[in-house]
PDB file of N, CA and C in Angstrom:
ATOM      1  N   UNK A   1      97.828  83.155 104.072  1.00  0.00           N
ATOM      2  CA  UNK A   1      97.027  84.343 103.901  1.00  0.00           C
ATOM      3  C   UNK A   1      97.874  85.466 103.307  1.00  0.00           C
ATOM      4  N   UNK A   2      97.735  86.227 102.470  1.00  0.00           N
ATOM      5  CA  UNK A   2      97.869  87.429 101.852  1.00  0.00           C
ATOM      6  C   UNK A   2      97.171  88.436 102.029  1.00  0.00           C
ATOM      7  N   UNK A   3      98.369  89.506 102.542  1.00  0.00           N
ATOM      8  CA  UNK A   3      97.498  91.087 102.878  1.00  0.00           C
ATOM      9  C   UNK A   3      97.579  91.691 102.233  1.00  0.00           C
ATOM     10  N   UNK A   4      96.619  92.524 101.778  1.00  0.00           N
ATOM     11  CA  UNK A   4      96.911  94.240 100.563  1.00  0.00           C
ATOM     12  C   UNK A   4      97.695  94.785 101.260  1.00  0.00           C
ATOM     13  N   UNK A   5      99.110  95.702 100.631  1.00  0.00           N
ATOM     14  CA  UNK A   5      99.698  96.342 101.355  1.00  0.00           C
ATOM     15  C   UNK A   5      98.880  97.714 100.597  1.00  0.00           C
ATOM     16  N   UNK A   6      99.192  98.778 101.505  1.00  0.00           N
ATOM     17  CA  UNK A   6      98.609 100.225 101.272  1.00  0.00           C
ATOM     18  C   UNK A   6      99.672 101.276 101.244  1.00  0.00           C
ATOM     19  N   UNK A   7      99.232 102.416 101.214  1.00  0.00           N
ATOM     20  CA  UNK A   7     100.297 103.498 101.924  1.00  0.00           C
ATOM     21  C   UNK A   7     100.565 103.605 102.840  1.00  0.00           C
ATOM     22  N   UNK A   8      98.861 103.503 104.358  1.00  0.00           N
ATOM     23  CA  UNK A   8      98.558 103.581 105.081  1.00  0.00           C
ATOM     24  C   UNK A   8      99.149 102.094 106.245  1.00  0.00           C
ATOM     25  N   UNK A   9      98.947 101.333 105.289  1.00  0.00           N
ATOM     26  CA  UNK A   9      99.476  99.565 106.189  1.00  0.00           C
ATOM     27  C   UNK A   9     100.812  99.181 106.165  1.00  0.00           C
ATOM     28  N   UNK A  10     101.780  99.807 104.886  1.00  0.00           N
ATOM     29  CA  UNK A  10     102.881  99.562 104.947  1.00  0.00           C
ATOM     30  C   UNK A  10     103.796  99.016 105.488  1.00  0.00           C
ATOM     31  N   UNK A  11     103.916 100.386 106.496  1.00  0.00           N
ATOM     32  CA  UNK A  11     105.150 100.137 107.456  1.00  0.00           C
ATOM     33  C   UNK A  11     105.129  99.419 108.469  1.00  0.00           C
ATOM     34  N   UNK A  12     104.277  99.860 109.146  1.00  0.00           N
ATOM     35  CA  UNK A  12     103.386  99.056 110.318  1.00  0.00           C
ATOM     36  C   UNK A  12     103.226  97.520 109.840  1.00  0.00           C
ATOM     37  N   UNK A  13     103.125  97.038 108.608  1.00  0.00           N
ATOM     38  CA  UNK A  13     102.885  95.105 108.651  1.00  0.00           C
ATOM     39  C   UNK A  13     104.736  95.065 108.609  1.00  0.00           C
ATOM     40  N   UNK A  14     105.471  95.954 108.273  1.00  0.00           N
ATOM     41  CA  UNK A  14     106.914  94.807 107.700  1.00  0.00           C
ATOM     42  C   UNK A  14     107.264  95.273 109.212  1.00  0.00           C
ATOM     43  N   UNK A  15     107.487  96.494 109.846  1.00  0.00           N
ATOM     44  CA  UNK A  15     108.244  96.636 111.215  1.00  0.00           C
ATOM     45  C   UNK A  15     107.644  95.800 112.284  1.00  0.00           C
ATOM     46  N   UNK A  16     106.012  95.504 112.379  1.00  0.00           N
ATOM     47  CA  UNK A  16     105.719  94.740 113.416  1.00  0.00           C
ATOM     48  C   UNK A  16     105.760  93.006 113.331  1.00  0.00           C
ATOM     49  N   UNK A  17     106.198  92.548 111.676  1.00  0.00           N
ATOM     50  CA  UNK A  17     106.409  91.175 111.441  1.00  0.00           C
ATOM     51  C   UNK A  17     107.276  90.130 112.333  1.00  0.00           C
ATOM     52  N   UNK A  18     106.287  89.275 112.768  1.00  0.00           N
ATOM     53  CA  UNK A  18     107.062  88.151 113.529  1.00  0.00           C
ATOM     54  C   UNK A  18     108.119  87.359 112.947  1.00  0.00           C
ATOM     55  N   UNK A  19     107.774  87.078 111.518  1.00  0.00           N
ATOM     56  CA  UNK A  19     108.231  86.531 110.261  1.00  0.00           C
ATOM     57  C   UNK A  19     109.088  86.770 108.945  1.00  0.00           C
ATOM     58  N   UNK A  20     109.917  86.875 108.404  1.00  0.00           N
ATOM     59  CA  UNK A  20     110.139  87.333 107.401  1.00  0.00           C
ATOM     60  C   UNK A  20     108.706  87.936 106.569  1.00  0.00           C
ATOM     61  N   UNK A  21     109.063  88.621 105.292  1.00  0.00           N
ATOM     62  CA  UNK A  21     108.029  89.013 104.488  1.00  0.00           C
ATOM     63  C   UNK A  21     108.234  89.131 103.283  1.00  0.00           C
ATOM     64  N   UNK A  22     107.520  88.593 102.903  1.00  0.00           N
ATOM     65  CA  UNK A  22     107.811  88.486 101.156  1.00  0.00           C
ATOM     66  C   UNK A  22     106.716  89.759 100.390  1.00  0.00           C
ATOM     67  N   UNK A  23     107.200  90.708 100.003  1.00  0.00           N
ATOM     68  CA  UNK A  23     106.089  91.836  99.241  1.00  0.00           C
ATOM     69  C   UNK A  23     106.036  91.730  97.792  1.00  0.00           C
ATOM     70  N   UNK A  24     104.849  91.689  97.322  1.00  0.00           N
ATOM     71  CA  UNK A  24     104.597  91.386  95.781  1.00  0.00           C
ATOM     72  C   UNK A  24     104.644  92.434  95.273  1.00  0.00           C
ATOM     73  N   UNK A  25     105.159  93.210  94.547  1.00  0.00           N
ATOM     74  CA  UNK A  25     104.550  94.932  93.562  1.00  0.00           C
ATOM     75  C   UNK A  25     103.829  94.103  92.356  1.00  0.00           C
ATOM     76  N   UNK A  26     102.659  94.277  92.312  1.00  0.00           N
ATOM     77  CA  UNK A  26     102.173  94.295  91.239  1.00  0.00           C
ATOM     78  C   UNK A  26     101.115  95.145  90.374  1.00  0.00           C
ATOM     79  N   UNK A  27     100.943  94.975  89.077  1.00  0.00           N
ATOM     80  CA  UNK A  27      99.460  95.975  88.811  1.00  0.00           C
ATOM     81  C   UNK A  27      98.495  95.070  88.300  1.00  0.00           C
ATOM     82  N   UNK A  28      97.295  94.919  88.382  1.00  0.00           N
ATOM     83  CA  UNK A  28      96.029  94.491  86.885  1.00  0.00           C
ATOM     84  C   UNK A  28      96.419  94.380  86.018  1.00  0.00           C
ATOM     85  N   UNK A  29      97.320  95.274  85.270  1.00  0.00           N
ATOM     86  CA  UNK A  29      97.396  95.013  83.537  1.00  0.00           C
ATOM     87  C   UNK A  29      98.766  94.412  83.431  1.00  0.00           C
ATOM     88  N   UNK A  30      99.228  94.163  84.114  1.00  0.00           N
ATOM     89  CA  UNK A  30     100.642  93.455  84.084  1.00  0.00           C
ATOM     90  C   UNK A  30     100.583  92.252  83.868  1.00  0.00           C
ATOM     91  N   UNK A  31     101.013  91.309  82.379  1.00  0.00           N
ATOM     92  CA  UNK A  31     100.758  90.169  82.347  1.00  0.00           C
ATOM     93  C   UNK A  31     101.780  89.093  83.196  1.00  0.00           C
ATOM     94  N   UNK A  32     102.935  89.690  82.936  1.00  0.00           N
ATOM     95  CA  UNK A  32     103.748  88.433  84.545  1.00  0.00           C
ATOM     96  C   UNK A  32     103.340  88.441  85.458  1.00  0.00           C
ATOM     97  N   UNK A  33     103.042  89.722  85.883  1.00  0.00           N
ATOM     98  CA  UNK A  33     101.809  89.525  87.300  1.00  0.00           C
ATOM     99  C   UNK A  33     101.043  88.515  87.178  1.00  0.00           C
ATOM    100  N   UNK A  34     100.196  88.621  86.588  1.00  0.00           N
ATOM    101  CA  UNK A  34      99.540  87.501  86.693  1.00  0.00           C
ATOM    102  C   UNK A  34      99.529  86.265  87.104  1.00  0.00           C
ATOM    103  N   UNK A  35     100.825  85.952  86.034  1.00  0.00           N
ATOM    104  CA  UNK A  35     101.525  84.567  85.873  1.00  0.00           C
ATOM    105  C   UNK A  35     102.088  84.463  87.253  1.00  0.00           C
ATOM    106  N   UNK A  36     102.255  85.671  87.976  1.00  0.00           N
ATOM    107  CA  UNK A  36     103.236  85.399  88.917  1.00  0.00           C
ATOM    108  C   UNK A  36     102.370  85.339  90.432  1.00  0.00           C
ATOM    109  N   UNK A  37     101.399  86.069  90.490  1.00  0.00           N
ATOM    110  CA  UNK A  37     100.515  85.925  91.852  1.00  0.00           C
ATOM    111  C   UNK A  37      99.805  84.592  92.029  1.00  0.00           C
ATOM    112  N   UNK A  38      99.573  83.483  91.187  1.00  0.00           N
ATOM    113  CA  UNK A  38      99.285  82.417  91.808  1.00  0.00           C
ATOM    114  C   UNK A  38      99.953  81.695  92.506  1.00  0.00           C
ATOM    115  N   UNK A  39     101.684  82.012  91.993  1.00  0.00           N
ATOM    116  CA  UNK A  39     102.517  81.516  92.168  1.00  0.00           C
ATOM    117  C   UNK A  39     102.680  81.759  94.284  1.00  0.00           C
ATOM    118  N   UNK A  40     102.535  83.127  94.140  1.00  0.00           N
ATOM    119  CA  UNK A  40     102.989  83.721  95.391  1.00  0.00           C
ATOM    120  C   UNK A  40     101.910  83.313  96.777  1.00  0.00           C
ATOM    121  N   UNK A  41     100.389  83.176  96.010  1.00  0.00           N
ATOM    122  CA  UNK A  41      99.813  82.778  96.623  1.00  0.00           C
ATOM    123  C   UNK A  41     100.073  81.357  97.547  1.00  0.00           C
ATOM    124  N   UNK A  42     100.135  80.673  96.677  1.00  0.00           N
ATOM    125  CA  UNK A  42     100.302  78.818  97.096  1.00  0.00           C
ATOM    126  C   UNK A  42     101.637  79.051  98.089  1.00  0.00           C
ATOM    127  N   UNK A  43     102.735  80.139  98.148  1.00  0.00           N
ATOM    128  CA  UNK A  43     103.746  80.366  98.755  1.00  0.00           C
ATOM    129  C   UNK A  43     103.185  80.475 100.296  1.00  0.00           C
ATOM    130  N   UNK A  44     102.243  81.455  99.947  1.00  0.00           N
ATOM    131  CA  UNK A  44     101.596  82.110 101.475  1.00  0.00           C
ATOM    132  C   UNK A  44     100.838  81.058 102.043  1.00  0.00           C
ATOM    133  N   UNK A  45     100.396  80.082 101.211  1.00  0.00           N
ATOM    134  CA  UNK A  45      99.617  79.297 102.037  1.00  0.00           C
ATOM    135  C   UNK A  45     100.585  77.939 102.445  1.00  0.00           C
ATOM    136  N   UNK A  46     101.671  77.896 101.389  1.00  0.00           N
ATOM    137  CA  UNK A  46     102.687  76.329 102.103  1.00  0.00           C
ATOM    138  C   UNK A  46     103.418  77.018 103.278  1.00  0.00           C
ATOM    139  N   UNK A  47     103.544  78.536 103.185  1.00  0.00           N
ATOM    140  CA  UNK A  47     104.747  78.428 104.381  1.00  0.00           C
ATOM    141  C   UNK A  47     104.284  79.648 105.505  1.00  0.00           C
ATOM    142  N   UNK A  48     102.995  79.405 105.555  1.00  0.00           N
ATOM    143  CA  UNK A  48     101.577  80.159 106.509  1.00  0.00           C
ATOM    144  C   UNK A  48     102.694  80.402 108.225  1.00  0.00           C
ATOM    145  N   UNK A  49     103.366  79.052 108.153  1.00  0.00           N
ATOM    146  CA  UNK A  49     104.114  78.844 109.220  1.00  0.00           C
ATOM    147  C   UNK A  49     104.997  79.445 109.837  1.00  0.00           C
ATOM    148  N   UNK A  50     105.674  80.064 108.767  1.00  0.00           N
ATOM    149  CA  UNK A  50     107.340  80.585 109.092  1.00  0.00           C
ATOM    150  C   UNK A  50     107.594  82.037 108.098  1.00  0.00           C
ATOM    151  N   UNK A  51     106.137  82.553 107.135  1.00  0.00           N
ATOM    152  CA  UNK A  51     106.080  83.556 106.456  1.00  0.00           C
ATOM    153  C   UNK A  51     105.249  84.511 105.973  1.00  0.00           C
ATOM    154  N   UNK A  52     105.437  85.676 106.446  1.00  0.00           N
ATOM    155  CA  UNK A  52     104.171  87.090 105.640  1.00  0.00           C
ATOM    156  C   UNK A  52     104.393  87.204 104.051  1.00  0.00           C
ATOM    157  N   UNK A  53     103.115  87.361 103.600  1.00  0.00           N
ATOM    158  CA  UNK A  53     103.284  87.845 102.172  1.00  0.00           C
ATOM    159  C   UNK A  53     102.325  88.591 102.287  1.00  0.00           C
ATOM    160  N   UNK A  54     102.455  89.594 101.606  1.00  0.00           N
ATOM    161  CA  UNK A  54     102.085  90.827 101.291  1.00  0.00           C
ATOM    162  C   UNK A  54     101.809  91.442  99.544  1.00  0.00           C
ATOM    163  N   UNK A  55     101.024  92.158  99.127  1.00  0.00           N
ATOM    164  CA  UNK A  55     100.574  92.475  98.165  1.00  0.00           C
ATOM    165  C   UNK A  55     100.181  93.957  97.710  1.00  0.00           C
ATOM    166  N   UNK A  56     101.062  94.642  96.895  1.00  0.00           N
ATOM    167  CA  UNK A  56     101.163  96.227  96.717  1.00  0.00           C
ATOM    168  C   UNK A  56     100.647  96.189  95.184  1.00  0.00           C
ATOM    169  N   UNK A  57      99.966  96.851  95.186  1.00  0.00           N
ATOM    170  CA  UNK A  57      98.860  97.482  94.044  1.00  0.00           C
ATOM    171  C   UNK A  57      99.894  98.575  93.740  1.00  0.00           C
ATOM    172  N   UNK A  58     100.758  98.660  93.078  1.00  0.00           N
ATOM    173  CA  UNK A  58     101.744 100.251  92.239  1.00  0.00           C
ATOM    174  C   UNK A  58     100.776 101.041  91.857  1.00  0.00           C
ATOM    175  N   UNK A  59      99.583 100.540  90.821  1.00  0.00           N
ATOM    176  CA  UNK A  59      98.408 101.731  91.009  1.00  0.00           C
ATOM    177  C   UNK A  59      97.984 102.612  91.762  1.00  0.00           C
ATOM    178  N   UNK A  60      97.648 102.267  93.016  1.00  0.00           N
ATOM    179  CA  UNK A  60      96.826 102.570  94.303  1.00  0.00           C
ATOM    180  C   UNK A  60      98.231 102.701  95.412  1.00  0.00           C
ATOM    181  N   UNK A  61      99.363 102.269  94.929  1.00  0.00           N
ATOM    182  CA  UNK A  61     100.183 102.603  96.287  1.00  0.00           C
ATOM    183  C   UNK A  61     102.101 102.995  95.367  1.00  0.00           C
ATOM    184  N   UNK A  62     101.800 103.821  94.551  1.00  0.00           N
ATOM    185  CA  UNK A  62     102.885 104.114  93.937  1.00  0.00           C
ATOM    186  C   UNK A  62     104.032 104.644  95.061  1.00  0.00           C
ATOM    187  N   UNK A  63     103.912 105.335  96.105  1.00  0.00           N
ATOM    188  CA  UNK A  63     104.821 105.809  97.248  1.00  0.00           C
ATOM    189  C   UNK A  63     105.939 104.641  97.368  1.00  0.00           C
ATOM    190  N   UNK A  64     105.254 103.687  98.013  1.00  0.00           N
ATOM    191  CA  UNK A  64     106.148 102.284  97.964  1.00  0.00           C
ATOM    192  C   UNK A  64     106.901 102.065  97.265  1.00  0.00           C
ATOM    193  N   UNK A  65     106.522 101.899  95.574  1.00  0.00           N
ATOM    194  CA  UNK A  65     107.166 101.614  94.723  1.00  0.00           C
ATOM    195  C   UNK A  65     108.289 102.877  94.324  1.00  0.00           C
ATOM    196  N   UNK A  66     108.253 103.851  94.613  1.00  0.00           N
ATOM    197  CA  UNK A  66     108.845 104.697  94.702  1.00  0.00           C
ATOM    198  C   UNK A  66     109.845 104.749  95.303  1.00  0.00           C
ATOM    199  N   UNK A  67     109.643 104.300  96.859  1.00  0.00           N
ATOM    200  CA  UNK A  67     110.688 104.507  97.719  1.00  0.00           C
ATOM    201  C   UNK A  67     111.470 103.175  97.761  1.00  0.00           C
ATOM    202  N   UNK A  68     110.920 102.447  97.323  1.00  0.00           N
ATOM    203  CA  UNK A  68     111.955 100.997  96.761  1.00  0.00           C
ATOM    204  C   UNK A  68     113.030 101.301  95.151  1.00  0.00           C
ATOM    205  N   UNK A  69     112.544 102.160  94.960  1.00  0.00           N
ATOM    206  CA  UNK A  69     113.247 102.675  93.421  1.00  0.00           C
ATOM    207  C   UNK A  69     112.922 101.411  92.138  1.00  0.00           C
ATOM    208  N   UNK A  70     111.506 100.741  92.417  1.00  0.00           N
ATOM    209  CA  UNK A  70     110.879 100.201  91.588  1.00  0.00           C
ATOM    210  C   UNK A  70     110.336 100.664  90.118  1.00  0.00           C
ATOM    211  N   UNK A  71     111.035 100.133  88.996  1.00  0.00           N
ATOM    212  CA  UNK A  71     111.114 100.571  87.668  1.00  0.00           C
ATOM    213  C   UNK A  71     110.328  99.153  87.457  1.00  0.00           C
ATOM    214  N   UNK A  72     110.458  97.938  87.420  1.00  0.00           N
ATOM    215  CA  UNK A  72     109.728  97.252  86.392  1.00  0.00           C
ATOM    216  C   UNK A  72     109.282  96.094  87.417  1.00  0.00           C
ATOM    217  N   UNK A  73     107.806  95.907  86.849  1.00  0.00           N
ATOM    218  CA  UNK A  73     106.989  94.447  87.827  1.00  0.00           C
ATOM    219  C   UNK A  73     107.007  93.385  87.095  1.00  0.00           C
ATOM    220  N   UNK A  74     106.859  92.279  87.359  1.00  0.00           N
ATOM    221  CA  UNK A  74     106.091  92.088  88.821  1.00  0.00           C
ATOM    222  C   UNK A  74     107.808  92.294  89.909  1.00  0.00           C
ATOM    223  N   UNK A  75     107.943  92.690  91.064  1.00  0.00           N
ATOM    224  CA  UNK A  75     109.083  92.782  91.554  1.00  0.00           C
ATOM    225  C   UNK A  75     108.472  92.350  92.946  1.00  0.00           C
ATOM    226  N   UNK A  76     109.435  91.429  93.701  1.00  0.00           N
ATOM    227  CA  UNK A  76     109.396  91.254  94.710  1.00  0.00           C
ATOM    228  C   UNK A  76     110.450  91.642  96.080  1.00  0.00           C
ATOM    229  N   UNK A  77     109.930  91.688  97.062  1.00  0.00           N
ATOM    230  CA  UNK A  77     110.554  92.448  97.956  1.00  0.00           C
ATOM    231  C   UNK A  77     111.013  91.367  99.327  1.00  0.00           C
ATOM    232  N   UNK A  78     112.086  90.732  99.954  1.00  0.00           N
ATOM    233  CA  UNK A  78     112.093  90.369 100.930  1.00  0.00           C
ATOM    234  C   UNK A  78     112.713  90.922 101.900  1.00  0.00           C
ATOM    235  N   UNK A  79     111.713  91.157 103.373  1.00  0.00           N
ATOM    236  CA  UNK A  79     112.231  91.769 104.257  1.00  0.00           C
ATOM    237  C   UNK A  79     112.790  90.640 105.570  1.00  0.00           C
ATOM    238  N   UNK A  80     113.573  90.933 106.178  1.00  0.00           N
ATOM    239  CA  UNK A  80     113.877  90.010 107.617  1.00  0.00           C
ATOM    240  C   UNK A  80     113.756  91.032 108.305  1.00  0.00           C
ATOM    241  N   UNK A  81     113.365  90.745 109.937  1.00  0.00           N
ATOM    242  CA  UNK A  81     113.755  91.967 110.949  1.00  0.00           C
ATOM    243  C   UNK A  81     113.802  92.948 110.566  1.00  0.00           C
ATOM    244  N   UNK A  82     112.730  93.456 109.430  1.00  0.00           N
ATOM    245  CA  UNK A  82     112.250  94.701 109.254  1.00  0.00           C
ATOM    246  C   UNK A  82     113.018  95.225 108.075  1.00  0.00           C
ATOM    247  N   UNK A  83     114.011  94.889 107.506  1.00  0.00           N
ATOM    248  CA  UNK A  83     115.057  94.814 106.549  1.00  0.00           C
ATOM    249  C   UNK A  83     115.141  94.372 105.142  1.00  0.00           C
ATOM    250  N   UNK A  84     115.180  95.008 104.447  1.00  0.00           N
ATOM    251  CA  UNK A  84     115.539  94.593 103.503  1.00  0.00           C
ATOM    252  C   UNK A  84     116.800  93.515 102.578  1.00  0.00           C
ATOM    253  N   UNK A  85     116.074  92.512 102.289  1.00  0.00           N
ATOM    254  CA  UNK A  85     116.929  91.676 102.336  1.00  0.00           C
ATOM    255  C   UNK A  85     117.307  91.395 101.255  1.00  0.00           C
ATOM    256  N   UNK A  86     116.405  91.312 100.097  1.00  0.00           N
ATOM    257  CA  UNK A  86     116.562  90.774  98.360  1.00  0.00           C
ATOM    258  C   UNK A  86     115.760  91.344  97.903  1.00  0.00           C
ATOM    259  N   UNK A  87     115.685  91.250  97.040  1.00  0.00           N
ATOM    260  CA  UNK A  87     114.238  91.941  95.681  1.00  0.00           C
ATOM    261  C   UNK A  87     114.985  90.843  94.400  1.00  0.00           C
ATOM    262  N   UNK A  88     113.718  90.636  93.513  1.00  0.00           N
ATOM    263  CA  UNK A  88     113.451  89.851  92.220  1.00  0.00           C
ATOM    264  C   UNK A  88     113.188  90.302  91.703  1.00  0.00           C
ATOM    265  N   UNK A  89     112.776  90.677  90.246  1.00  0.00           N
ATOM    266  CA  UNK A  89     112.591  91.415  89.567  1.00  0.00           C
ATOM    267  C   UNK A  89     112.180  90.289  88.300  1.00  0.00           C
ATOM    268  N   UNK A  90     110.590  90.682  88.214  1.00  0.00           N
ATOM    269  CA  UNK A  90     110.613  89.842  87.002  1.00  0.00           C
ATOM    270  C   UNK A  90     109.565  88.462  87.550  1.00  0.00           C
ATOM    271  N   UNK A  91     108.856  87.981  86.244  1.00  0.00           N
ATOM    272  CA  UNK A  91     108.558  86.686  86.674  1.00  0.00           C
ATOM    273  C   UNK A  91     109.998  85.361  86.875  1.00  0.00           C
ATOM    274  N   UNK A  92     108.970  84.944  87.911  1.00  0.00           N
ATOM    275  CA  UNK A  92     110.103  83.656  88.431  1.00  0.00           C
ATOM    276  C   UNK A  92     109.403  82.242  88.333  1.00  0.00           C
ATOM    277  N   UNK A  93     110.189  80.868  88.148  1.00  0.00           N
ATOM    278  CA  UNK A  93     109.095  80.299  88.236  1.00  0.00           C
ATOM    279  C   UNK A  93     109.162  79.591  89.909  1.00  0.00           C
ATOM    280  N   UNK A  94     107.960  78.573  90.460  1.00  0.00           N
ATOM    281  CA  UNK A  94     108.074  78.347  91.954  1.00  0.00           C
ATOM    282  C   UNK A  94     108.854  77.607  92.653  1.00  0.00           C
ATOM    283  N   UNK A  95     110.009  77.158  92.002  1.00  0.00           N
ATOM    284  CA  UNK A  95     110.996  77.028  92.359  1.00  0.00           C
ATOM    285  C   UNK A  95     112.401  77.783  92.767  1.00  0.00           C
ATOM    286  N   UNK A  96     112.338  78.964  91.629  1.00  0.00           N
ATOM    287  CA  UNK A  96     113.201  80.008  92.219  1.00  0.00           C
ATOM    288  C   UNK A  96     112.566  80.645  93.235  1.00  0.00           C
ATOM    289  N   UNK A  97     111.090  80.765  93.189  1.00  0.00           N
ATOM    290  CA  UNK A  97     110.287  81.460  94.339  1.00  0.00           C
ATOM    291  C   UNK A  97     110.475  81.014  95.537  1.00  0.00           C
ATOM    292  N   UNK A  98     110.772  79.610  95.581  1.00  0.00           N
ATOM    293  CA  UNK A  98     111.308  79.052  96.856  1.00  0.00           C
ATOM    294  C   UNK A  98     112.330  79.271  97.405  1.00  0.00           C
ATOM    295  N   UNK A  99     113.573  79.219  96.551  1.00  0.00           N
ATOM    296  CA  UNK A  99     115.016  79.750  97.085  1.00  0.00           C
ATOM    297  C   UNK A  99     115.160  81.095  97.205  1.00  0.00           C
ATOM    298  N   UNK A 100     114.113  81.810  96.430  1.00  0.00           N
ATOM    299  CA  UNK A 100     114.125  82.959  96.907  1.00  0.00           C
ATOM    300  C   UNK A 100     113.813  83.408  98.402  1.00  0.00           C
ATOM    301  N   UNK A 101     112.692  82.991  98.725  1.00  0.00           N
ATOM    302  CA  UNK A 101     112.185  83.155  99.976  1.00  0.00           C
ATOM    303  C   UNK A 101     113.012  82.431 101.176  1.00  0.00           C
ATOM    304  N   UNK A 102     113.750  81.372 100.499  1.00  0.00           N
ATOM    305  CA  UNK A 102     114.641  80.367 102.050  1.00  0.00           C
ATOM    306  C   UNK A 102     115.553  81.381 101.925  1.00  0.00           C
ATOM    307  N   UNK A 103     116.231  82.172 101.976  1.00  0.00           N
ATOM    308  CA  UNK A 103     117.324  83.500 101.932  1.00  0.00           C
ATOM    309  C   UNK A 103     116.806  83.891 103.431  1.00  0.00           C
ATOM    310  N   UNK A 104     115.527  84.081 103.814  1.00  0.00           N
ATOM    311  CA  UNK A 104     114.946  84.518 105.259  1.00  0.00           C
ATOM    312  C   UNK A 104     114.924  83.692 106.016  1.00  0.00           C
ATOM    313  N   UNK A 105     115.146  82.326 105.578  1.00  0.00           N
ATOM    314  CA  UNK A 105     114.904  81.661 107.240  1.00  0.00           C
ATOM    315  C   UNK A 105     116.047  81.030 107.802  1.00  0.00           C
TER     316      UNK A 105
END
């Protein structure tokens, strides 16, 4: 499952996470986005088990992207224990998406 992150949902989903968390920045008109959220999806659903993913609209939630010092999408964010752990930058394909994400467990 994948949650919209907000301004409002933010903090509250990565500080109360049981799980690591993987955060997507993306926009609509962003074509790696694209390419890249199916990718992230099938992530959230193989590893439902052992991982949060999350989903930030930069449109609708620029603060975030802000306070991450986010210049270019699609960018991803991994948190552990509330922490910041890695960021990606860029489309990846789902194999780096994988080693990306085993960094948290």
């Amino acid at each position: 499952m994948v949650t919209t992150l907000t301004n409002a949902n933010f903090e509250d989903f990565i500080a109360k996470a049981d799980k690591p968390v993987l955060v997507d920045l993306w926009a609509s008109w962003c074509g790696p986005c694209k390419m890249l959220s199916p990718l992230v999806d099938q992530l959230a659903e193989e590893y439902a088990d052992k991982l949060l993913v999350g989903k930030v609209n930069v449109d609708e939630a620029a603060d975030i992207a802000m306070a991450f010092n986010v210049n270019s999408i699609p960018t991803l964010l991994l948190f552990k224990d509330g922490e910041l752990k890695d960021t990606s930058i860029g489309y990846v394909p789902k194999n780096a998406l994988v080693d990306f994400v085993s960094k948290a467990f």
